[in-house]
PDB file of N, CA and C in Angstrom:
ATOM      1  N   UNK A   1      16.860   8.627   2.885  1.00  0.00           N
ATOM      2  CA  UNK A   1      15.632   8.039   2.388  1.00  0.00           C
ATOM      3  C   UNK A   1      15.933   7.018   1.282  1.00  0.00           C
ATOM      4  N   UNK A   2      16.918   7.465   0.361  1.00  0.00           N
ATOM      5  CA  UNK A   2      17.417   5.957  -0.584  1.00  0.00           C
ATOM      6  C   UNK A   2      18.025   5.134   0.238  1.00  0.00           C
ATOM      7  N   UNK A   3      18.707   5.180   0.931  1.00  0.00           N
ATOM      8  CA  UNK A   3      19.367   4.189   1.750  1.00  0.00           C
ATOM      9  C   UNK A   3      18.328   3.055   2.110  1.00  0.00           C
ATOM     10  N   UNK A   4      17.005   3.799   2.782  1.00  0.00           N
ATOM     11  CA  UNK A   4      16.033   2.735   3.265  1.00  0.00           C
ATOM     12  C   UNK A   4      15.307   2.470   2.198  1.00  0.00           C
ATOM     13  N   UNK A   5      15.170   2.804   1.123  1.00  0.00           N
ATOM     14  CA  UNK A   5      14.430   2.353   0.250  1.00  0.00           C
ATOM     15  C   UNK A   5      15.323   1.213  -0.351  1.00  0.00           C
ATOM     16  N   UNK A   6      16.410   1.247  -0.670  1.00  0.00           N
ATOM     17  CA  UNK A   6      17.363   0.197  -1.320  1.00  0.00           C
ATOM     18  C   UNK A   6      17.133  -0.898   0.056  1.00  0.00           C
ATOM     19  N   UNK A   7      17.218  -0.470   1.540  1.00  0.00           N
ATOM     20  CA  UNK A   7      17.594  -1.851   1.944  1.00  0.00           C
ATOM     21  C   UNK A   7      16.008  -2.775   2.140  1.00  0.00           C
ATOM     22  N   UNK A   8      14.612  -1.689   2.105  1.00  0.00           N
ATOM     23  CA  UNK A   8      13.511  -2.126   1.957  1.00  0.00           C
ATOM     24  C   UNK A   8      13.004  -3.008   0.555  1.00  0.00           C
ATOM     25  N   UNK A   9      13.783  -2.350  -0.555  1.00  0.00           N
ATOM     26  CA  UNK A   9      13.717  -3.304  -1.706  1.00  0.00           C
ATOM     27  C   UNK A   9      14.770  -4.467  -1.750  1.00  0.00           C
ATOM     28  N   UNK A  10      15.502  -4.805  -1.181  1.00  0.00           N
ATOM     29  CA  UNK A  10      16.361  -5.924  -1.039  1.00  0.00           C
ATOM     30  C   UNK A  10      15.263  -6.629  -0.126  1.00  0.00           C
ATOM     31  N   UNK A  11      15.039  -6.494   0.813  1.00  0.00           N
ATOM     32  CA  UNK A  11      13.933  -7.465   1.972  1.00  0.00           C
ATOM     33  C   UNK A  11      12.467  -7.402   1.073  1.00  0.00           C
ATOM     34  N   UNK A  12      12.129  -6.942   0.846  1.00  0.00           N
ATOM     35  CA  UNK A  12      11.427  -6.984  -0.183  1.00  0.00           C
ATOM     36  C   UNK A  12      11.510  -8.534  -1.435  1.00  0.00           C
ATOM     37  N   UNK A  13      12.755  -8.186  -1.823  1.00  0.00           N
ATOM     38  CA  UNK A  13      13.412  -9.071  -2.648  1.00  0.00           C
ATOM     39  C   UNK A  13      13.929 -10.872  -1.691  1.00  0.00           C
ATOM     40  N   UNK A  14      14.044 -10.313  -0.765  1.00  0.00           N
ATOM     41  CA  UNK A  14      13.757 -11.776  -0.075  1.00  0.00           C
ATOM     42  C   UNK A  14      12.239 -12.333   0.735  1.00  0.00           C
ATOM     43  N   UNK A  15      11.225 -11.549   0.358  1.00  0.00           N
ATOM     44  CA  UNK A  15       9.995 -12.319   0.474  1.00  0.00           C
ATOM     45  C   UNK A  15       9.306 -11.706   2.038  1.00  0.00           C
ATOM     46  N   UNK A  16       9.489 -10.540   1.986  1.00  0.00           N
ATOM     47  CA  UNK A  16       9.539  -9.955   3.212  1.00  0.00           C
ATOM     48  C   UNK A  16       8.813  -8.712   3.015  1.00  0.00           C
ATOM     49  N   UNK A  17       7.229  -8.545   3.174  1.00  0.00           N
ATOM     50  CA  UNK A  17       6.613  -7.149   3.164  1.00  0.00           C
ATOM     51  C   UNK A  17       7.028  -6.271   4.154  1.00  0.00           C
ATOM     52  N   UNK A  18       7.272  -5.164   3.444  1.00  0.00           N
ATOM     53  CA  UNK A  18       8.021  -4.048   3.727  1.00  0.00           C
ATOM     54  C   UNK A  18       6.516  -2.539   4.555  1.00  0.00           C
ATOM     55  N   UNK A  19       6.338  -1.974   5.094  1.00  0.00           N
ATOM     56  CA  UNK A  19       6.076  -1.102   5.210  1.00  0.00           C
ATOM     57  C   UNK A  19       6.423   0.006   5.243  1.00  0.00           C
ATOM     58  N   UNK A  20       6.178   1.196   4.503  1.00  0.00           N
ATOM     59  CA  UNK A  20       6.922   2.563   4.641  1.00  0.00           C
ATOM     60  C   UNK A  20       5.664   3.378   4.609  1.00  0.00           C
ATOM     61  N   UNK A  21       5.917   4.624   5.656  1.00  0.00           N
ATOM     62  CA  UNK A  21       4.578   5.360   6.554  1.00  0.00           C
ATOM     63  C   UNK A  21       4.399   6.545   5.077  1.00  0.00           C
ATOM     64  N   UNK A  22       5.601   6.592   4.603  1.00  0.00           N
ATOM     65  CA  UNK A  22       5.236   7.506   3.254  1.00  0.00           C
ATOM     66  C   UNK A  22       6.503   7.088   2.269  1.00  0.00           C
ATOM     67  N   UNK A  23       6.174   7.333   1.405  1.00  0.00           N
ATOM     68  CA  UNK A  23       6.134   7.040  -0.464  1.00  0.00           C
ATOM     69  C   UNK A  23       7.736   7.785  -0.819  1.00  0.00           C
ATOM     70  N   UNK A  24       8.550   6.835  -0.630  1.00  0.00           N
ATOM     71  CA  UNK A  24      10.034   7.320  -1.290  1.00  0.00           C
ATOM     72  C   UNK A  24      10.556   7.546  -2.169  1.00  0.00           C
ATOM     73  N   UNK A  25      10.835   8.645  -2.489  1.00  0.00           N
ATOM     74  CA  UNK A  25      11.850   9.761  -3.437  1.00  0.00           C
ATOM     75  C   UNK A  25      11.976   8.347  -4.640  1.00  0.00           C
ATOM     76  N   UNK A  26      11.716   7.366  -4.669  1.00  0.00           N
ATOM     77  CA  UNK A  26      12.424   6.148  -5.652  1.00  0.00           C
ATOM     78  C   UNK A  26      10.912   5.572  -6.462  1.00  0.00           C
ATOM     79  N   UNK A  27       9.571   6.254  -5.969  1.00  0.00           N
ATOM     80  CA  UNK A  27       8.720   6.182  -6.698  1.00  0.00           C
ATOM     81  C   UNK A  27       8.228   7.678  -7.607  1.00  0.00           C
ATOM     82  N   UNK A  28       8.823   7.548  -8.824  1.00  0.00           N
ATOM     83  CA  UNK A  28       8.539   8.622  -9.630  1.00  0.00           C
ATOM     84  C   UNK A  28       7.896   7.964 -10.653  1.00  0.00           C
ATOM     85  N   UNK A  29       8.328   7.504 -11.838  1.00  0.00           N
ATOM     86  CA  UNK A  29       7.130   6.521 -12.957  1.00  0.00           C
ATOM     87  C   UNK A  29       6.166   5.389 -12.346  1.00  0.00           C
ATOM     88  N   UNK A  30       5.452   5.581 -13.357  1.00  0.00           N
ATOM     89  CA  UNK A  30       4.169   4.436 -13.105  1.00  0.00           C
ATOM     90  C   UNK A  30       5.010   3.062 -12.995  1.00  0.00           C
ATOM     91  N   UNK A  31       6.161   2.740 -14.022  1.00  0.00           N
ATOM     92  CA  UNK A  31       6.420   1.498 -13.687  1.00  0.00           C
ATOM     93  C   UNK A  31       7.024   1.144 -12.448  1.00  0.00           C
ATOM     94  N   UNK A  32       7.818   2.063 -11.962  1.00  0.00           N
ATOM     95  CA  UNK A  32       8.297   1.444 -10.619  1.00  0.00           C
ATOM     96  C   UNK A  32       7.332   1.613  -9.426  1.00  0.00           C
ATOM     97  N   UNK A  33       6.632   2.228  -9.910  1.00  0.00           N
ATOM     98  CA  UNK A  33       4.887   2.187  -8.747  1.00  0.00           C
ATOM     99  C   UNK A  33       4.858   0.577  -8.865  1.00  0.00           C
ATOM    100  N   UNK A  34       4.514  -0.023  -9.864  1.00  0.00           N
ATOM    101  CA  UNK A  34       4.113  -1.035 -10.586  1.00  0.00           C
ATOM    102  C   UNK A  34       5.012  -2.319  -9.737  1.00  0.00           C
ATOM    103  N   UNK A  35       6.001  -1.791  -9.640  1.00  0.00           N
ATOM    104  CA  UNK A  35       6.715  -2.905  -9.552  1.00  0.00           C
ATOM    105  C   UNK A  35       6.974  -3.188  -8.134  1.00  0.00           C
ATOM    106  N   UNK A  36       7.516  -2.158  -7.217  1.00  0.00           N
ATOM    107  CA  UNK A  36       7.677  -2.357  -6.044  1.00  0.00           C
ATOM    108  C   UNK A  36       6.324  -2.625  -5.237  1.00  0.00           C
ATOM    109  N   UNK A  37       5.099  -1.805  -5.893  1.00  0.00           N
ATOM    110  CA  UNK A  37       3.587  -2.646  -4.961  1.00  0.00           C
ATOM    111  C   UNK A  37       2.452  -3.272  -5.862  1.00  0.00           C
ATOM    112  N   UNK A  38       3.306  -3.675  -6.987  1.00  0.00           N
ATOM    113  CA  UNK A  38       2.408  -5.396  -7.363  1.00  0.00           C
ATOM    114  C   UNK A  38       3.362  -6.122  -7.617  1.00  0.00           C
ATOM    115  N   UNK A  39       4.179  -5.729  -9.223  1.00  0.00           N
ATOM    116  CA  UNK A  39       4.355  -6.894  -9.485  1.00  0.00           C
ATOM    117  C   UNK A  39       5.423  -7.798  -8.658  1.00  0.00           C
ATOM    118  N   UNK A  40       5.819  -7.138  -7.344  1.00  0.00           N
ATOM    119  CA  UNK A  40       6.770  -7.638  -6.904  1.00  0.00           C
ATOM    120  C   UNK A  40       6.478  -8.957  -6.044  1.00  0.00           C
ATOM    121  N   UNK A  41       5.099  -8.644  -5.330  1.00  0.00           N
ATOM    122  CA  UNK A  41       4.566  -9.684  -5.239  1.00  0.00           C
ATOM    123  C   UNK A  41       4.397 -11.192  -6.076  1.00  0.00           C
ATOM    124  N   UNK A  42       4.120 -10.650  -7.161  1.00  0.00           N
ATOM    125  CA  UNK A  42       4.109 -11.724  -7.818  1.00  0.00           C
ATOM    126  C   UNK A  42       5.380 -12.432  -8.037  1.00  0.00           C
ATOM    127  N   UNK A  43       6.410 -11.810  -7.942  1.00  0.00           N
ATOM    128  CA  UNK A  43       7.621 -12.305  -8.066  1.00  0.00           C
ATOM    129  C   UNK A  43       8.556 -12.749  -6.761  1.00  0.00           C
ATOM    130  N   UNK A  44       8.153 -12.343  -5.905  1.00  0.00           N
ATOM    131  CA  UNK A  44       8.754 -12.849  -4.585  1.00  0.00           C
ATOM    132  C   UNK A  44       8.048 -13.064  -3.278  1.00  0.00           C
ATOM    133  N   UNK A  45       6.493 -12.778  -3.747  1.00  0.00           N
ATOM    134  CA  UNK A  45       5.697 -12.944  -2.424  1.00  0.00           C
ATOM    135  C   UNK A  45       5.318 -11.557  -1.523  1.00  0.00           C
ATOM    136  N   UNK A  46       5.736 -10.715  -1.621  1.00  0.00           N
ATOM    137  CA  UNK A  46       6.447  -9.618  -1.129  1.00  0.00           C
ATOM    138  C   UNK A  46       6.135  -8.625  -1.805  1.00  0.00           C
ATOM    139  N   UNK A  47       5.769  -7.233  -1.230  1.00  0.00           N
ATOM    140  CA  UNK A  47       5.854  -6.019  -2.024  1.00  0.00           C
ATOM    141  C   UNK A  47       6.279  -4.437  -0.885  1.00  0.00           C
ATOM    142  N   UNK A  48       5.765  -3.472  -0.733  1.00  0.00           N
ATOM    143  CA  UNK A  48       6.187  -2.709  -0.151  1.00  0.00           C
ATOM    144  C   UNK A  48       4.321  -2.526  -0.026  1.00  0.00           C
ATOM    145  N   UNK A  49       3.736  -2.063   1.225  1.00  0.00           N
ATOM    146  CA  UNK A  49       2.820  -1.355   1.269  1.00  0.00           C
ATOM    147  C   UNK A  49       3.113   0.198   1.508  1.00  0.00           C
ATOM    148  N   UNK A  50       2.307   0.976   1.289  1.00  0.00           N
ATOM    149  CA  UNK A  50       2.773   2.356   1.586  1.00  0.00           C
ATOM    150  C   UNK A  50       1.451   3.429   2.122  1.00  0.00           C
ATOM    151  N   UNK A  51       1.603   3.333   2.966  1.00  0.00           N
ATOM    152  CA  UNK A  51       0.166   3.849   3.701  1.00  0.00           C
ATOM    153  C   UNK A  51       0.938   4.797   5.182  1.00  0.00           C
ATOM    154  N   UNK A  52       0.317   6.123   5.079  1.00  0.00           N
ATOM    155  CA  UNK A  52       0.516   7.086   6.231  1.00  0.00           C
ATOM    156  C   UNK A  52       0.302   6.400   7.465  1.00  0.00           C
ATOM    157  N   UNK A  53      -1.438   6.169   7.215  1.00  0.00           N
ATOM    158  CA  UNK A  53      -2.647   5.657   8.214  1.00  0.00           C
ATOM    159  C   UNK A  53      -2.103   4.665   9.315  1.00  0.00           C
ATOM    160  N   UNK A  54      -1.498   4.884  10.380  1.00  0.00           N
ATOM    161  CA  UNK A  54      -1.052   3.172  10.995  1.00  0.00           C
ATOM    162  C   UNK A  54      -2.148   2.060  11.364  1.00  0.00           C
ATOM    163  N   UNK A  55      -3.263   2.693  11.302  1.00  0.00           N
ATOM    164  CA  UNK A  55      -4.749   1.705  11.774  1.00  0.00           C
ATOM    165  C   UNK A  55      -4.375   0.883  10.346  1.00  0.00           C
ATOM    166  N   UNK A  56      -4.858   1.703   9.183  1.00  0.00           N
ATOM    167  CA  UNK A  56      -5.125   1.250   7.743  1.00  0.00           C
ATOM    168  C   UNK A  56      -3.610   0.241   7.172  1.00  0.00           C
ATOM    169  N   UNK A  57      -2.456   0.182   7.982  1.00  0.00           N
ATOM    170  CA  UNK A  57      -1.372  -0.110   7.713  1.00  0.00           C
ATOM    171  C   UNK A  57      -1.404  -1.188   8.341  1.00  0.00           C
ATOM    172  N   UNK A  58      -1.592  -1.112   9.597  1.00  0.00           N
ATOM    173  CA  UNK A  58      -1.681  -2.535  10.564  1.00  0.00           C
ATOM    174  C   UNK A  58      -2.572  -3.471   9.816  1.00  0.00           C
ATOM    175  N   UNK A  59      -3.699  -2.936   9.573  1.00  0.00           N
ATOM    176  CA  UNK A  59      -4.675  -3.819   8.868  1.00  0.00           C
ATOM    177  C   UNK A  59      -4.431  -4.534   7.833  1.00  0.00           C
ATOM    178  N   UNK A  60      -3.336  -3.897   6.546  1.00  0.00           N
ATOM    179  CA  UNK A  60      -3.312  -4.351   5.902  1.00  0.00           C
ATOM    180  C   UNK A  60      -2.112  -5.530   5.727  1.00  0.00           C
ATOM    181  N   UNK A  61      -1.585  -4.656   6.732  1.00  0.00           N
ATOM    182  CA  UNK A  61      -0.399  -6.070   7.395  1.00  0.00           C
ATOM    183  C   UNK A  61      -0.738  -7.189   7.563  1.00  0.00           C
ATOM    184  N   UNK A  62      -1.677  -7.520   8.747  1.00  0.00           N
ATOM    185  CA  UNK A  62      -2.529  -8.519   9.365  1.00  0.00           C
ATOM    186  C   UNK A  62      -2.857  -9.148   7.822  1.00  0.00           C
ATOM    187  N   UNK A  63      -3.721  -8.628   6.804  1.00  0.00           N
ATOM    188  CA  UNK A  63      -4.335  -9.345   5.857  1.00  0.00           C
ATOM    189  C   UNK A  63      -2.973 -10.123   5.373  1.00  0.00           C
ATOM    190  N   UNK A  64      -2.274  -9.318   5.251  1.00  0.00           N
ATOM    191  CA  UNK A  64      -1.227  -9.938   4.237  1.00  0.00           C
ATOM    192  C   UNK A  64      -0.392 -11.283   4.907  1.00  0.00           C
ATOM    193  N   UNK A  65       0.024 -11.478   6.577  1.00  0.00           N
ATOM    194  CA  UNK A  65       0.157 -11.949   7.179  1.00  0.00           C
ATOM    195  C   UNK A  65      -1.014 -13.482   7.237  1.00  0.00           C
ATOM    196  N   UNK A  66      -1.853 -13.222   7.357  1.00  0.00           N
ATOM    197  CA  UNK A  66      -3.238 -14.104   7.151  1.00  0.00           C
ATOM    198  C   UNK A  66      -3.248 -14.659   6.108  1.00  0.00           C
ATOM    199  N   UNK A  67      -3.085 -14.215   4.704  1.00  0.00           N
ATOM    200  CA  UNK A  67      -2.634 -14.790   3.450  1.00  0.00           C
ATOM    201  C   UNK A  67      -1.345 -16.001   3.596  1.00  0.00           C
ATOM    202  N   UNK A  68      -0.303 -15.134   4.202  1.00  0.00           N
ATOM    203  CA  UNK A  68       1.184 -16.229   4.079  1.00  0.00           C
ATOM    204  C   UNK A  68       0.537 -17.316   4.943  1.00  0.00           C
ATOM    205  N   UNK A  69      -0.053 -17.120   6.023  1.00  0.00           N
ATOM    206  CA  UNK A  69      -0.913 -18.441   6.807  1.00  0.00           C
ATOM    207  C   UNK A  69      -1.296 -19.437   6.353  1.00  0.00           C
ATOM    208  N   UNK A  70      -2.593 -18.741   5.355  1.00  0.00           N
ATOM    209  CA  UNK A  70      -3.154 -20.082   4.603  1.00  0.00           C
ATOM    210  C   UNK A  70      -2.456 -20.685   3.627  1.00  0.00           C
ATOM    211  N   UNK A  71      -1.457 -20.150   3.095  1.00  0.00           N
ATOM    212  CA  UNK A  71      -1.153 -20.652   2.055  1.00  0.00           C
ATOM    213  C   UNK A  71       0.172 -21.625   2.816  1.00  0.00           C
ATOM    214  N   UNK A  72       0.478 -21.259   3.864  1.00  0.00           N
ATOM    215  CA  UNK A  72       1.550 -22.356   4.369  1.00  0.00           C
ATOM    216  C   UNK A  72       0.244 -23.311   4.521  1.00  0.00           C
ATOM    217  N   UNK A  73      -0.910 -23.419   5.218  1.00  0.00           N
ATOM    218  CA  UNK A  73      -1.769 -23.898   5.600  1.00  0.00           C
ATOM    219  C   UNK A  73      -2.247 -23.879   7.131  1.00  0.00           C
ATOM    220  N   UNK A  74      -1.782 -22.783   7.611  1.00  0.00           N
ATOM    221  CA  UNK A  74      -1.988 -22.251   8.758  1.00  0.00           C
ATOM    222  C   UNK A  74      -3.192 -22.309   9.078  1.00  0.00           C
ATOM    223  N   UNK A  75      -3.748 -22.145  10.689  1.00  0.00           N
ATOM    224  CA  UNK A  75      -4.973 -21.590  10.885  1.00  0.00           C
ATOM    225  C   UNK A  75      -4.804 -19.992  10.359  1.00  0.00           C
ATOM    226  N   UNK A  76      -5.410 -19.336  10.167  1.00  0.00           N
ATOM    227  CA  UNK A  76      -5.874 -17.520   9.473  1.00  0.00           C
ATOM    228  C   UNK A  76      -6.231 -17.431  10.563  1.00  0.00           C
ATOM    229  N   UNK A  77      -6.812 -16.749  11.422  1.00  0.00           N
ATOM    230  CA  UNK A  77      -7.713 -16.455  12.160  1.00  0.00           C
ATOM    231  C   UNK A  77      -7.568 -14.949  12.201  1.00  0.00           C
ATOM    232  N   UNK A  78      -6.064 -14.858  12.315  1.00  0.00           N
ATOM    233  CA  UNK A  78      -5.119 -13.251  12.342  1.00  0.00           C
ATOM    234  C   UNK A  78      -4.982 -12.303  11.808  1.00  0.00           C
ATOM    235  N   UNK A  79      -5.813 -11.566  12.517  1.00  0.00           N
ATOM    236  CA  UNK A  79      -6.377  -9.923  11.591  1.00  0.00           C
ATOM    237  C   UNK A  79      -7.653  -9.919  11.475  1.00  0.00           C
ATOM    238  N   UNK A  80      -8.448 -11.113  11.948  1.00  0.00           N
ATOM    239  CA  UNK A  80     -10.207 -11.203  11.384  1.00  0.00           C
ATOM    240  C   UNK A  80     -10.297 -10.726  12.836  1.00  0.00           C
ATOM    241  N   UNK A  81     -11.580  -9.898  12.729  1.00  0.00           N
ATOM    242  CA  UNK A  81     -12.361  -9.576  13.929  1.00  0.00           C
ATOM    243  C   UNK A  81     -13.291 -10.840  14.359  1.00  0.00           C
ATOM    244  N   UNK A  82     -13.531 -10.777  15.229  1.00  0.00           N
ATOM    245  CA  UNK A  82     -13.689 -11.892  16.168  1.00  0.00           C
ATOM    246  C   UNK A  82     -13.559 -13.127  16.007  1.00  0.00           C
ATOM    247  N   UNK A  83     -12.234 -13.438  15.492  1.00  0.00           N
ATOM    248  CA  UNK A  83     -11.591 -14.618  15.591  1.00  0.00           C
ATOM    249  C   UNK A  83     -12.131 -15.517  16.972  1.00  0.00           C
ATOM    250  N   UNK A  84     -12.399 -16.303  16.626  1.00  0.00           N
ATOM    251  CA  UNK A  84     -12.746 -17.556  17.998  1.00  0.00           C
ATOM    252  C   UNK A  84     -11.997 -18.283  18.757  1.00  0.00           C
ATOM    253  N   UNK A  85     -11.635 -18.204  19.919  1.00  0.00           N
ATOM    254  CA  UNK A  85     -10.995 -19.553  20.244  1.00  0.00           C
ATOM    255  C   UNK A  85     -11.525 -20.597  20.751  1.00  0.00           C
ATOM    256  N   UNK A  86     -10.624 -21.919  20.467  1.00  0.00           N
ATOM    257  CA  UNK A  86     -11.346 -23.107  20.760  1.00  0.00           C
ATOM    258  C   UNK A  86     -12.624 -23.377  21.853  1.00  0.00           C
ATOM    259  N   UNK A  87     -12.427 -22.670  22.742  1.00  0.00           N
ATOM    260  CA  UNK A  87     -13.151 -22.282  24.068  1.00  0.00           C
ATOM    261  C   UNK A  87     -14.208 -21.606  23.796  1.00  0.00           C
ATOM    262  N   UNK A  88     -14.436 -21.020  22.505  1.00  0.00           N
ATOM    263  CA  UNK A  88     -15.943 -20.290  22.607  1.00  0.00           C
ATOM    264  C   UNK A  88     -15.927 -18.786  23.072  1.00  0.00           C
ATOM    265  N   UNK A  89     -14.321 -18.715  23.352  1.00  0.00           N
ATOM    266  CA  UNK A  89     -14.095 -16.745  24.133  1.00  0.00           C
ATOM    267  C   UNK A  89     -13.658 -16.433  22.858  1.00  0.00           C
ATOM    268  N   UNK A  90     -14.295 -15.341  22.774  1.00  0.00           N
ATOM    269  CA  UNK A  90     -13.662 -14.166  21.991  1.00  0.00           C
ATOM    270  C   UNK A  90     -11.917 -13.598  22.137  1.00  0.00           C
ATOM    271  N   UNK A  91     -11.257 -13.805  21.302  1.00  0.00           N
ATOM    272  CA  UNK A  91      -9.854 -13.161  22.312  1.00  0.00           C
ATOM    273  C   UNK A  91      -9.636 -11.993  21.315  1.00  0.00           C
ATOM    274  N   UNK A  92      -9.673 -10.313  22.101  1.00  0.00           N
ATOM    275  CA  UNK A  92      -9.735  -9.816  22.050  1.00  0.00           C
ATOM    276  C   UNK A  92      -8.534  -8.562  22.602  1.00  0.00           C
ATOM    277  N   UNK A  93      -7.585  -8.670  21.719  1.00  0.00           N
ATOM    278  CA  UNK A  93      -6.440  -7.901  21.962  1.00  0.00           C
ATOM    279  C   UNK A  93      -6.218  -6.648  21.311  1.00  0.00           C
ATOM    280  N   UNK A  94      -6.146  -5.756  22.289  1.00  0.00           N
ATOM    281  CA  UNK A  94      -6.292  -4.391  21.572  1.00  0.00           C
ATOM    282  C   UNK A  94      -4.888  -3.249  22.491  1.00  0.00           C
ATOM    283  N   UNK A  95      -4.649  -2.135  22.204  1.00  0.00           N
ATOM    284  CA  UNK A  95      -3.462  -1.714  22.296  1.00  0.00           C
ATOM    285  C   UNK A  95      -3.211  -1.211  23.320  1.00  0.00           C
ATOM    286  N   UNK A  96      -4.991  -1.119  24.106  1.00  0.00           N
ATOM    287  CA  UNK A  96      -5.325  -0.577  25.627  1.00  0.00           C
ATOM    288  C   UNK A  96      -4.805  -1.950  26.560  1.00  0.00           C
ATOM    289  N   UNK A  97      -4.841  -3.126  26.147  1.00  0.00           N
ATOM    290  CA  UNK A  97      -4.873  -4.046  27.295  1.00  0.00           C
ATOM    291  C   UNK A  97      -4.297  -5.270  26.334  1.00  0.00           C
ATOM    292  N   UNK A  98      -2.866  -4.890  26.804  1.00  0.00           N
ATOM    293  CA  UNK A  98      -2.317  -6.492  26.061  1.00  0.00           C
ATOM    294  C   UNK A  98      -2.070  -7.408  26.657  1.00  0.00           C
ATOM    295  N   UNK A  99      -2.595  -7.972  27.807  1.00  0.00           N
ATOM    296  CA  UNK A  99      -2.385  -8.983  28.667  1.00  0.00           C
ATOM    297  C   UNK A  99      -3.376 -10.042  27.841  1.00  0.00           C
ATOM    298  N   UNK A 100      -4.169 -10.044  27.016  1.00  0.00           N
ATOM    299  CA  UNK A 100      -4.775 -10.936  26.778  1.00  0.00           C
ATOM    300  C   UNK A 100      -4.027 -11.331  25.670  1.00  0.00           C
ATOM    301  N   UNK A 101      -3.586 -12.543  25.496  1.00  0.00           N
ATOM    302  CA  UNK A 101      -2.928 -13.227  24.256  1.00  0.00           C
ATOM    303  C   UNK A 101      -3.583 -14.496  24.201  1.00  0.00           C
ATOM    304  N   UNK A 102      -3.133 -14.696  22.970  1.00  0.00           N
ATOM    305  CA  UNK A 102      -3.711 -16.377  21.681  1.00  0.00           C
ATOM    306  C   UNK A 102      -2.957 -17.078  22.374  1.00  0.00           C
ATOM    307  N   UNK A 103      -3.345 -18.323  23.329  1.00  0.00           N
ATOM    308  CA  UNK A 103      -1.988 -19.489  23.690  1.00  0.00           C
ATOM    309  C   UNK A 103      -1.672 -19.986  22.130  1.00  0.00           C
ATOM    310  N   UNK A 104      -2.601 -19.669  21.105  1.00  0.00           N
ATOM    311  CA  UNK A 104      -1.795 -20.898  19.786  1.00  0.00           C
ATOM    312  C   UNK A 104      -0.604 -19.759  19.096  1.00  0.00           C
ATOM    313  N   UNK A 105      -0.858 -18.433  20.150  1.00  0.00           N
ATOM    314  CA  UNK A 105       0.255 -17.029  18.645  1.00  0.00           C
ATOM    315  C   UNK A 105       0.586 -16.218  19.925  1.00  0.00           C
ATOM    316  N   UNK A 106       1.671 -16.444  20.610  1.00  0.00           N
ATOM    317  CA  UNK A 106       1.821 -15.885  21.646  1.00  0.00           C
ATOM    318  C   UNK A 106       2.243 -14.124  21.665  1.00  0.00           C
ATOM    319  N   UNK A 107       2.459 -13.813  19.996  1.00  0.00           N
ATOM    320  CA  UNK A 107       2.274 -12.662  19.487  1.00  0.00           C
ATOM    321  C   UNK A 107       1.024 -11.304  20.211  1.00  0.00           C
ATOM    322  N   UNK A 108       1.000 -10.479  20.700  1.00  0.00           N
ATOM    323  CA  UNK A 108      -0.394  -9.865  21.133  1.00  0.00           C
ATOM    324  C   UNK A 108      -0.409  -9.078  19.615  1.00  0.00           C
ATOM    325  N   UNK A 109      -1.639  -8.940  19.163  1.00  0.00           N
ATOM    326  CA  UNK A 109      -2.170  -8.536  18.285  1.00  0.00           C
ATOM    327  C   UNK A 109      -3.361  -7.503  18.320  1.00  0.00           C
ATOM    328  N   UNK A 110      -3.120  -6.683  17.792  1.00  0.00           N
ATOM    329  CA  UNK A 110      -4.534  -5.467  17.989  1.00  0.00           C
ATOM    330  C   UNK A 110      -5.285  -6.316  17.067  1.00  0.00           C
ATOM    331  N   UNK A 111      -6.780  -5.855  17.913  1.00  0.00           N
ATOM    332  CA  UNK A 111      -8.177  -6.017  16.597  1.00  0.00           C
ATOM    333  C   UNK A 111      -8.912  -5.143  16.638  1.00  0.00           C
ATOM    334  N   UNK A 112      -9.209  -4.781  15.313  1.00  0.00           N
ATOM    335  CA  UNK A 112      -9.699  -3.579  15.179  1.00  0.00           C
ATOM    336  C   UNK A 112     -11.303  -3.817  14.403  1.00  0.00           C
TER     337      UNK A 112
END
């Protein structure tokens, strides 16, 4: 469990949100709470989320993903529920039926 926590805080440290399904042996004080899921962000873009939930995890992925978007200046659309496409269809990718994909994010993406 340190092993992945050291190599999650190195990727971390290169600008790379990390997910872990539960809370590693390496969060004991408030400050390193502090540090690995805020201020690290502020310092590299990047932090660790830490959530059991995989719905509540995906989600918050997507947001965070949607953020690095706009700020490159991306379209966002990714992670919003009923994102539009140019066409006026709903595209609607969910974990039952992934044949439907974004031609602009050839990524399939759940929406929840």
């Amino acid at each position: 469990a340190e092993k992945a926590a050291a190599i999650g805080a190195g990727t971390v440290a290169l600008g790379i949100t990390v997910h872990l399904g539960r809370a590693p042996p390496i969060l004991g004080g408030p400050e390193v709470v502090t540090l690995l899921t805020q201020k690290s962000e502020e310092l590299f873009g990047a932090r660790f989320i830490i959530e059991e939930d995989p719905i509540k995890a995906s989600k918050l992925l997507l947001l965070h993903i949607g953020k690095a978007r706009e700020k490159l200046g991306l379209c966002s659309s990714i992670g919003r529920h009923g994102s539009q496409h140019p066409d006026n269809k709903e595209i609607s990718v969910s974990p039952k039926t992934d044949k439907s994909l974004n031609p602009q994010n050839p990524l399939p993406l759940p929406t929840y």
